[in-house]
Protein backbone atom coordinates (compact mmCIF):
# COMPACT_ATOMS: atom_id res chain seq x y z
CA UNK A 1 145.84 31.86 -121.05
CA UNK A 2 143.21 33.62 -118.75
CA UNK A 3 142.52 37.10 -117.84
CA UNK A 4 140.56 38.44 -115.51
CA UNK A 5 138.84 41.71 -114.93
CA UNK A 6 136.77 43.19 -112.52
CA UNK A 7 135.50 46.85 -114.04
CA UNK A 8 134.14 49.89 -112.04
CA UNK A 9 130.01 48.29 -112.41
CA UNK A 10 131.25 45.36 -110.61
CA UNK A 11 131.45 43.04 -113.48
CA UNK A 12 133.94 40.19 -113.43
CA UNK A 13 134.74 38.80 -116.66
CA UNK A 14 137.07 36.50 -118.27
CA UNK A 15 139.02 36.20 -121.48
CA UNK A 16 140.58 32.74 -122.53
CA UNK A 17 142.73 32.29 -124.98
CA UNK A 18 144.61 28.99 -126.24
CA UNK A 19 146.00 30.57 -129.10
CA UNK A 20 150.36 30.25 -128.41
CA UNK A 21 150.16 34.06 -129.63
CA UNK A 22 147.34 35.37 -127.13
CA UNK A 23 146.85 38.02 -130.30
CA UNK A 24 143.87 39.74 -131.50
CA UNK A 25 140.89 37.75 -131.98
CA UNK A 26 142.02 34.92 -130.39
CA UNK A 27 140.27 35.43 -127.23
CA UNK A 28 136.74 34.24 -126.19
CA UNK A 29 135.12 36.39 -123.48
CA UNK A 30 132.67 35.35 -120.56
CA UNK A 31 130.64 37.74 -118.12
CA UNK A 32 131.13 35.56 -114.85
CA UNK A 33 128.98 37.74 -112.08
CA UNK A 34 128.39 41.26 -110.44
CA UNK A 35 130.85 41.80 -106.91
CA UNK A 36 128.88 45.00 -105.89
CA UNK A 37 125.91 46.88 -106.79
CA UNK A 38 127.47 50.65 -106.10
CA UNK A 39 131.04 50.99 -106.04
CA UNK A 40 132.91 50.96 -102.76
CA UNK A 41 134.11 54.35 -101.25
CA UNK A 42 137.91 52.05 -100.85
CA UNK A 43 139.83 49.85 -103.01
CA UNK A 44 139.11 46.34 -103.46
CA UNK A 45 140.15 43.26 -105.70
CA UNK A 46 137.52 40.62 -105.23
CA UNK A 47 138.60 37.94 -107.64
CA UNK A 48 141.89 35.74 -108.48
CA UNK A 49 142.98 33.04 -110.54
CA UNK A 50 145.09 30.07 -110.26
CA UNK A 51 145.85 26.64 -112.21
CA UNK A 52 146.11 23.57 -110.78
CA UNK A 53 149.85 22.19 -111.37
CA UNK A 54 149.19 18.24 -112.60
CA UNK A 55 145.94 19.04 -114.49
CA UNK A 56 146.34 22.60 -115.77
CA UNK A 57 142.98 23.25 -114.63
CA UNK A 58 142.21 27.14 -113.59
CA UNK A 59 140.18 28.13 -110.63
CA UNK A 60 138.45 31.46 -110.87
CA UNK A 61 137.25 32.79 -107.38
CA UNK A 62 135.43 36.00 -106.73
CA UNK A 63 132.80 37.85 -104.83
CA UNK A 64 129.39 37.33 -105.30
CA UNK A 65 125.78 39.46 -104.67
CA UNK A 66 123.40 37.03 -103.36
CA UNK A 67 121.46 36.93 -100.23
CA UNK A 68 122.06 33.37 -99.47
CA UNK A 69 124.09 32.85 -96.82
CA UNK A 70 125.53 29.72 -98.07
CA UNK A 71 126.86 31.66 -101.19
CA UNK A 72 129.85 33.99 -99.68
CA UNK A 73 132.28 33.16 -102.41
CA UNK A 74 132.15 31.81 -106.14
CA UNK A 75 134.43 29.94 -108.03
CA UNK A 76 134.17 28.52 -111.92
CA UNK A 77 136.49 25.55 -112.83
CA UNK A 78 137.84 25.76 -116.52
CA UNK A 79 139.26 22.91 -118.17
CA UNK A 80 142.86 23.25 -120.07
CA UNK A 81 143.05 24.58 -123.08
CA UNK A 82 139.24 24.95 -122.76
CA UNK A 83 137.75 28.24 -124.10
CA UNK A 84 133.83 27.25 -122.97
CA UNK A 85 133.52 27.78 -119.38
CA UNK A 86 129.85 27.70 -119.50
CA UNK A 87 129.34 23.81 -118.75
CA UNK A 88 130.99 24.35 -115.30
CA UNK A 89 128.21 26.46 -113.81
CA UNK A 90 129.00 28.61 -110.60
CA UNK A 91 129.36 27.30 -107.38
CA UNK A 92 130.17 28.31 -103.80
CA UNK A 93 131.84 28.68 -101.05
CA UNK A 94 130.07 28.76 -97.63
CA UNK A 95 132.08 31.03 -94.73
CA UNK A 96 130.44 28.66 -91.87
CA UNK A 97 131.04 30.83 -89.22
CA UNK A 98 128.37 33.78 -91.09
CA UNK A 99 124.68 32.75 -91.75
CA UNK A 100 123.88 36.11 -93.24
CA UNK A 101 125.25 37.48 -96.18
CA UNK A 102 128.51 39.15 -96.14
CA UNK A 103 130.80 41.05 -98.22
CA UNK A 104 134.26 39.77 -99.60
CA UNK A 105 136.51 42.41 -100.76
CA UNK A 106 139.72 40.90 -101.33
CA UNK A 107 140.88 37.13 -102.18
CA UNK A 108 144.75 36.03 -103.27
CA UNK A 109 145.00 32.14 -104.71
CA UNK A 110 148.50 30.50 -104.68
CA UNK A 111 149.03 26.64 -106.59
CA UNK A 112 151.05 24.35 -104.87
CA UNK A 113 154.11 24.11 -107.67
CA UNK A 114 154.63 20.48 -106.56
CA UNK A 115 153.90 18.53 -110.16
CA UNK A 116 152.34 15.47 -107.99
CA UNK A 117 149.54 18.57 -106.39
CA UNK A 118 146.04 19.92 -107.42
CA UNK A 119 146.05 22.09 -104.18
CA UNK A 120 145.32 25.69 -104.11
CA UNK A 121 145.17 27.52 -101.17
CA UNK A 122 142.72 30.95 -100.74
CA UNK A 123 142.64 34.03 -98.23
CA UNK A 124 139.73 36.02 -98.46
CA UNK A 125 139.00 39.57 -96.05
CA UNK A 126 135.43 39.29 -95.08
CA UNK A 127 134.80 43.17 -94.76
CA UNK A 128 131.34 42.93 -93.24
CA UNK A 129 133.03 41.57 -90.31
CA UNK A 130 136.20 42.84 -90.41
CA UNK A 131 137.21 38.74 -90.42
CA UNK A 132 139.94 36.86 -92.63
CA UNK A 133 139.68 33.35 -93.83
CA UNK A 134 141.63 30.62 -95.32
CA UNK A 135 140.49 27.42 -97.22
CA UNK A 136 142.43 25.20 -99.00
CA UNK A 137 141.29 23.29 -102.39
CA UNK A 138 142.57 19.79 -102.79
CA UNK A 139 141.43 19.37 -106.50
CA UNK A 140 137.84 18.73 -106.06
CA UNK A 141 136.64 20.26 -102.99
CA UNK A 142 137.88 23.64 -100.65
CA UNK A 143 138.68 22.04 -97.07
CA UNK A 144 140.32 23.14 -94.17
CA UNK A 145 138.24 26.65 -93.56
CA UNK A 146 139.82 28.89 -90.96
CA UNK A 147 139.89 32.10 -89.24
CA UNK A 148 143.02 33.62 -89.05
CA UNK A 149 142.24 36.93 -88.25
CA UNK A 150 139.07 38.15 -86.19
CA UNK A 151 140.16 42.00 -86.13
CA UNK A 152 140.95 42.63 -90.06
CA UNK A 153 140.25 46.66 -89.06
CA UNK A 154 142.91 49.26 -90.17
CA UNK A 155 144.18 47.65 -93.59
CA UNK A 156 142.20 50.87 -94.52
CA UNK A 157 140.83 48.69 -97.84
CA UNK A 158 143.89 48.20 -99.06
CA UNK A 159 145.59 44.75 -99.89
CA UNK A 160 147.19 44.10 -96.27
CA UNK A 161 146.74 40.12 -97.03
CA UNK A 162 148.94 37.78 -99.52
CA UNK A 163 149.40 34.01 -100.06
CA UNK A 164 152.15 31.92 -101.47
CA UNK A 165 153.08 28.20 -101.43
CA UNK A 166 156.58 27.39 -100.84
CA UNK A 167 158.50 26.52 -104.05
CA UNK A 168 158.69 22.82 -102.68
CA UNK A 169 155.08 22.35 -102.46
CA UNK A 170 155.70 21.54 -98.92
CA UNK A 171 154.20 24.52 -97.03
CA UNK A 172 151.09 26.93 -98.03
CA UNK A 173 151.44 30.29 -96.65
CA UNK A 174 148.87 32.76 -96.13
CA UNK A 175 149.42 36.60 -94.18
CA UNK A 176 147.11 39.64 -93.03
CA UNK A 177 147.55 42.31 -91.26
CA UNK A 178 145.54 42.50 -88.30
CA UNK A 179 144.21 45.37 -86.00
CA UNK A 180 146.66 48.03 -85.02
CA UNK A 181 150.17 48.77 -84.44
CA UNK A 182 151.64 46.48 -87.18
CA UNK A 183 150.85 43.39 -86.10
CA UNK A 184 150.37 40.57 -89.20
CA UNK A 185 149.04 36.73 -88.61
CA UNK A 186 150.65 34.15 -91.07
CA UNK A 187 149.32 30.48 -91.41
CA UNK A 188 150.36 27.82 -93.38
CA UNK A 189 148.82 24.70 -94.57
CA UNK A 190 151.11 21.26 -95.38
CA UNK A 191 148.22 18.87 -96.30
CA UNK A 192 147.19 17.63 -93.30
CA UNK A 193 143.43 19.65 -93.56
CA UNK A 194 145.40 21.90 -90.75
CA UNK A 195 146.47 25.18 -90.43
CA UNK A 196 149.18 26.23 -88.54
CA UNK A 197 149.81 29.65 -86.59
CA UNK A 198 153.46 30.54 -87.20
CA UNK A 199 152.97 34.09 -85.13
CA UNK A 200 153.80 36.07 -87.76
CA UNK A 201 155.69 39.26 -87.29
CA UNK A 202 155.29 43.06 -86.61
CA UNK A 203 155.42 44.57 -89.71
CA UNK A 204 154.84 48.13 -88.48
CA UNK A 205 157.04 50.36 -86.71
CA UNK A 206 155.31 52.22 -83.26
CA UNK A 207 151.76 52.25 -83.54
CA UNK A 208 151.69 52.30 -88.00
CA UNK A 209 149.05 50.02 -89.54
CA UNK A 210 150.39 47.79 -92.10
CA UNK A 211 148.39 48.79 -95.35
CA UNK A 212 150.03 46.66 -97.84
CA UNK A 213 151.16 43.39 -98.34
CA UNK A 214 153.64 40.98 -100.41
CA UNK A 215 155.25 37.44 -100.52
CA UNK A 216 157.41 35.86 -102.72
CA UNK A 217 158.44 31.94 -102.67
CA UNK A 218 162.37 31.04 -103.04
CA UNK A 219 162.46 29.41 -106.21
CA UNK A 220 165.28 26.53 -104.61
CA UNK A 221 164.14 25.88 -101.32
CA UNK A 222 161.08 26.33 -99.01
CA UNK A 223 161.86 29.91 -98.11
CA UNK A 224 159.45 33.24 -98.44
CA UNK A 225 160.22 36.86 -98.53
CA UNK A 226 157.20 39.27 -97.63
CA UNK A 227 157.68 42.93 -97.03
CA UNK A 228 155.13 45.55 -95.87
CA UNK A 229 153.95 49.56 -96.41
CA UNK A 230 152.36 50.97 -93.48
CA UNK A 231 150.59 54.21 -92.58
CA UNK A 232 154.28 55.79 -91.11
CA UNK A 233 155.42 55.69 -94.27
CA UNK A 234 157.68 52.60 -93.58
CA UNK A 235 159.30 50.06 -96.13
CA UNK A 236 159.66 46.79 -94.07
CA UNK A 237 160.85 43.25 -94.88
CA UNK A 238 161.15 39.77 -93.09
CA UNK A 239 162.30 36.57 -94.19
CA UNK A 240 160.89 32.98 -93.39
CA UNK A 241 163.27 30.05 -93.58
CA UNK A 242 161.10 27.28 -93.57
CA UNK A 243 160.27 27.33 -89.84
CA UNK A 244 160.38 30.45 -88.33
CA UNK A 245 160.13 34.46 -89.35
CA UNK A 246 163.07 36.62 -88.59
CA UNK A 247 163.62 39.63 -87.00
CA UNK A 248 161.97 42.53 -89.25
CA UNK A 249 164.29 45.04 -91.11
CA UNK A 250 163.34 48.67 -91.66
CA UNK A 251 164.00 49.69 -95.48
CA UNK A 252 162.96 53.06 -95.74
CA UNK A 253 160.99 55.72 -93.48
CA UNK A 254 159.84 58.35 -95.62
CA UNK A 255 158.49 55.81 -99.48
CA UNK A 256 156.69 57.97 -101.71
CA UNK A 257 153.08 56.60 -101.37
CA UNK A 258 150.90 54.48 -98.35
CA UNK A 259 148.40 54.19 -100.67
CA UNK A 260 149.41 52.08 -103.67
CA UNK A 261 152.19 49.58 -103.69
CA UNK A 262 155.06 50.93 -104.75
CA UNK A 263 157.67 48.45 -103.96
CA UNK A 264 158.34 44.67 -105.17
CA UNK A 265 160.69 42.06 -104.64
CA UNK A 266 161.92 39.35 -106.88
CA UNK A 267 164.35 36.35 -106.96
CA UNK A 268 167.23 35.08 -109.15
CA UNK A 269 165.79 32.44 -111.43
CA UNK A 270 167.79 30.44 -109.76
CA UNK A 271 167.05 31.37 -106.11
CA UNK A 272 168.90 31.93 -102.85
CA UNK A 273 169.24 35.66 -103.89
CA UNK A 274 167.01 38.69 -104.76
CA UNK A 275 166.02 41.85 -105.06
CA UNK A 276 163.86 44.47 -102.98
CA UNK A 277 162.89 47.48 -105.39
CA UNK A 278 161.07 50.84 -103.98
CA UNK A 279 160.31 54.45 -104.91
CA UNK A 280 161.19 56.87 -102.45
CA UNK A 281 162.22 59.86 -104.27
CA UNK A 282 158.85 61.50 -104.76
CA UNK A 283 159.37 63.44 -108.06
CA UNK A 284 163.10 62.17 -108.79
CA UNK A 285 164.45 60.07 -111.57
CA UNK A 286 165.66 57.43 -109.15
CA UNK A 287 164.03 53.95 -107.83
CA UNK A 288 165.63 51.94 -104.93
CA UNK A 289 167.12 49.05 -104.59
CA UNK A 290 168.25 46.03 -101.77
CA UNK A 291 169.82 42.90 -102.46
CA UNK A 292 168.92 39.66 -100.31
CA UNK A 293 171.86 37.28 -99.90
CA UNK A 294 171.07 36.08 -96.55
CA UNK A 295 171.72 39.39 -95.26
CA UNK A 296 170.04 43.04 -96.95
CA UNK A 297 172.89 44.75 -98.78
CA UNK A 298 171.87 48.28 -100.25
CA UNK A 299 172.57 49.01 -103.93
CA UNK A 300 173.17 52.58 -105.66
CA UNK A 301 169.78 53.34 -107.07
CA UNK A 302 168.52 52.69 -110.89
CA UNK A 303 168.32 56.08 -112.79
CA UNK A 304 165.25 55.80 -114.77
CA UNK A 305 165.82 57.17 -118.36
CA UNK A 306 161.56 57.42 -118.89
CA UNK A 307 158.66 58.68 -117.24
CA UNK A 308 160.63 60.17 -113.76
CA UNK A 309 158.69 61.49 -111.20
CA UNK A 310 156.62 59.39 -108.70
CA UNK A 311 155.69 55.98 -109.03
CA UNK A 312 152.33 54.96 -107.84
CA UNK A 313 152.71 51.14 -108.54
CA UNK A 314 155.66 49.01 -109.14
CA UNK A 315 155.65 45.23 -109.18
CA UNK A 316 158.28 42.89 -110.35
CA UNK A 317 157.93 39.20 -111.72
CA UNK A 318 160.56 36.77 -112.21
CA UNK A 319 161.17 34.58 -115.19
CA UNK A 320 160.86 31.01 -114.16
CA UNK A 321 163.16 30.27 -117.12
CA UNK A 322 166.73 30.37 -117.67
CA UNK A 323 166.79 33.09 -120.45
CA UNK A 324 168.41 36.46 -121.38
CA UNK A 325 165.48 38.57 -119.38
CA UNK A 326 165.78 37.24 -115.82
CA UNK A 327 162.75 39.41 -114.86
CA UNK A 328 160.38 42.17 -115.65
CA UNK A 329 159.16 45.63 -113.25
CA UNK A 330 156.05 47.08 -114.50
CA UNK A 331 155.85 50.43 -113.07
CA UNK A 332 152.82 53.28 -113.30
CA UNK A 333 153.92 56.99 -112.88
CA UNK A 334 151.73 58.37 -110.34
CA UNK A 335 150.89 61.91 -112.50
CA UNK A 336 150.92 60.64 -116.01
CA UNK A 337 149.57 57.12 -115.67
CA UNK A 338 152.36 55.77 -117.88
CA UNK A 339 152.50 51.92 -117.60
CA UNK A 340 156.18 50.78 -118.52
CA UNK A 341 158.48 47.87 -117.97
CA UNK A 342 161.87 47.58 -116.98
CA UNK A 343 164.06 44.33 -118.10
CA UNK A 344 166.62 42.72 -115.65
CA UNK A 345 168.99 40.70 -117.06
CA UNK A 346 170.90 39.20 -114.32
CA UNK A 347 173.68 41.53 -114.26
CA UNK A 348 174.93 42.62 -110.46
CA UNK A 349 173.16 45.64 -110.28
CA UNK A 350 170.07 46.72 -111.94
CA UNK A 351 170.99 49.34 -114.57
CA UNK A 352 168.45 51.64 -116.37
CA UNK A 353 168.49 53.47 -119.68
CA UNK A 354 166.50 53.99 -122.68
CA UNK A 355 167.52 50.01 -124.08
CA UNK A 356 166.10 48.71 -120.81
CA UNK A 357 162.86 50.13 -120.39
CA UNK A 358 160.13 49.86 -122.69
CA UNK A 359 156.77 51.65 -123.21
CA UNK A 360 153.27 49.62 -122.53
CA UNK A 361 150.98 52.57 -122.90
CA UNK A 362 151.21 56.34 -122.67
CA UNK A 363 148.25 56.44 -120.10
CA UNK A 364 146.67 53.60 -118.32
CA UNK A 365 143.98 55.89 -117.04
CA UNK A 366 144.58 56.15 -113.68
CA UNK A 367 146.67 55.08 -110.81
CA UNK A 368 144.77 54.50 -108.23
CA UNK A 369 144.55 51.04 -108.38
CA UNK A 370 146.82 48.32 -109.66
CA UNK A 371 144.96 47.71 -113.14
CA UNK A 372 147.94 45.50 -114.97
CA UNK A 373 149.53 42.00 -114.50
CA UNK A 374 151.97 40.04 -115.71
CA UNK A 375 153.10 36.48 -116.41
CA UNK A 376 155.16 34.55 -117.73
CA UNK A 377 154.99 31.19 -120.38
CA UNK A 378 154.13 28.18 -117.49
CA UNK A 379 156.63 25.27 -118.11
CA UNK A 380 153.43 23.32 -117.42
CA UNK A 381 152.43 22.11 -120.79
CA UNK A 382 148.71 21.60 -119.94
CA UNK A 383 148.46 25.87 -119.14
């Protein structure tokens, strides 16, 4: 087990744990570099994580201060079930198109989930230039570096990028918004050291800037959902089926923030189906909800039987597994900072009460920026 953390100084550090439990004590902590000097006036995430499917290897990349402009990124391998992560050293990835240092503010890793695959892919928003890049990592070195966007401009620092590898392993897909009016680029990668411009779709409505950003791989075929916020307020969705994106469908017009994500989507265990979960009440006790079965079907809302009022992030995560819990919402209320989850058991609709949902903490802080994760037991034994 790994987490990461990137804290308001800057400092990324990780915590590694090979205890079964992940309990107290159990964890061994590394400082792993600085990502700024004085905190950014905009939100930023400048790290991930992801482990390699065959070897159970993890891949740490972040940001990194230096003035060599060879050293844009930084990435530390760690070993399964390895707690020392010392002997790896850090190393670095160039951005050949920059010779002067730049600034990396956001980066999303997805593994291929194919269990013959090492690959990883990476998009990472170069906010010095306002430029987004790709690479791909095929288990020893990062290959295949691309610009897919040159005009990165009115994501207004939020996340407007995400990545995801098709549940196949045959198709690496990576998405940004780009410039104005909507418009996002998507690119995938299939192995060939090539990406691939599948033009994307506009996931704004008029002239709205898409802010935020999500994709999610069918778990029994080669299929993505991603779905959009953008500065008019709009909830938007579009599906890819393995070759092509479909037309875009318009959710919601009036969701109750722009600035924090406050809408997920998950599928079924076992795939084909999901569900597209928003808050658009403001202070109400209800959350949204839209089933995918080839077609959007709109559910009565969950009641909430905790923490009503506005949600400032919500995120769902399915359970890879066959089991009771089918998958888990961890949602932060915008006013109070409580950080709950919500159980889904597989039942048509999605049902709230007291039974269902579950207190983390009574105040996470803040809610200003998404400062929780999630994840399940791998069925990889070497994670």
């Amino acid at each position: 087990k790994i987490i990461v953390t990137q804290s308001g100084n800057g400092n990324i550090t990780a915590y590694i744990s090979n205890n079964g439990t992940g309990g107290a004590g159990s964890w061994t902590q590394t400082f792993l570099g600085t990502v700024w000097i004085s905190a950014p006036a905009t939100s930023s995430r400048r790290f991930d994580v992801a482990f390699e499917t065959i070897t159970g290897d993890a891949l740490i990349v972040y940001a990194v201060q230096s003035t060599n402009g060879a050293q844009d990124l930084a990435y530390r391998q760690v070993r399964a079930r390895d707690l020392d992560i010392s002997y790896t050293g850090e190393q670095y990835i160039d951005d050949t198109d920059q010779s002067t240092d730049v600034v990396y503010s956001w980066a999303n890793l997805a593994r291929d989930p194919n269990a013959s695959s090492n690959d990883i892919i990476l998009i990472a928003l170069d906010s010095t230039n306002s430029d987004t890049k790709v690479w791909a990592w095929n288990g020893t070195n990062w290959t295949a570096e691309t610009e897919i966007s040159a005009a990165t401009t009115q994501t207004a620092g939020f996340e407007g990028q995400a990545s995801e590898y098709a549940e196949n392993g045959g198709k690496g897909m990576a998405c940004t918004a780009t410039g104005t009016t909507g418009g996002v680029n998507c690119y995938y990668y299939n192995k060939t050291g090539t990406w691939f411009n599948t033009a994307g779709a506009d996931l704004g409505t008029g002239n709205s800037d898409v802010r935020l950003l999500e994709m999610k791989g069918d778990p029994s075929s080669d299929d993505i959902m991603i779905h959009s916020l953008e500065s008019g307020s709009d909830l938007l969705s579009s599906y890819w089926n393995g070759q092509s994106w479909s037309a875009v469908t318009t959710h919601d017009g009036t969701v109750d923030s722009i600035t924090s994500r406050i809408s997920s989507f998950f599928w079924n265990v076992t795939g084909g189906t999901g569900r597209l979960v928003w808050d658009t009440d403001t202070t109400g006790a209800t959350v949204n909800v839209s089933i995918w079965t080839g077609s959007w079907t709109s559910q009565v809302p969950f009641v909430l039987g905790q923490y009503r009022g506005s949600g400032a992030w919500m995120t769902w995560y399915r359970n890879p597994t066959i089991d009771i819990i089918k998958a888990i919402g961890l949602r932060i209320n915008a006013t109070t900072f409580n950080l709950k989850w919500i159980n889904w058991t597989g039942a048509n609709s999605i049902q709230s009460s007291n039974g269902s949902e579950h207190t983390i903490t009574d105040n996470a802080g803040e809610a200003s920026t998404e400062s929780y994760n999630l994840a399940f037991q791998s069925n990889n034994t070497n994670q």
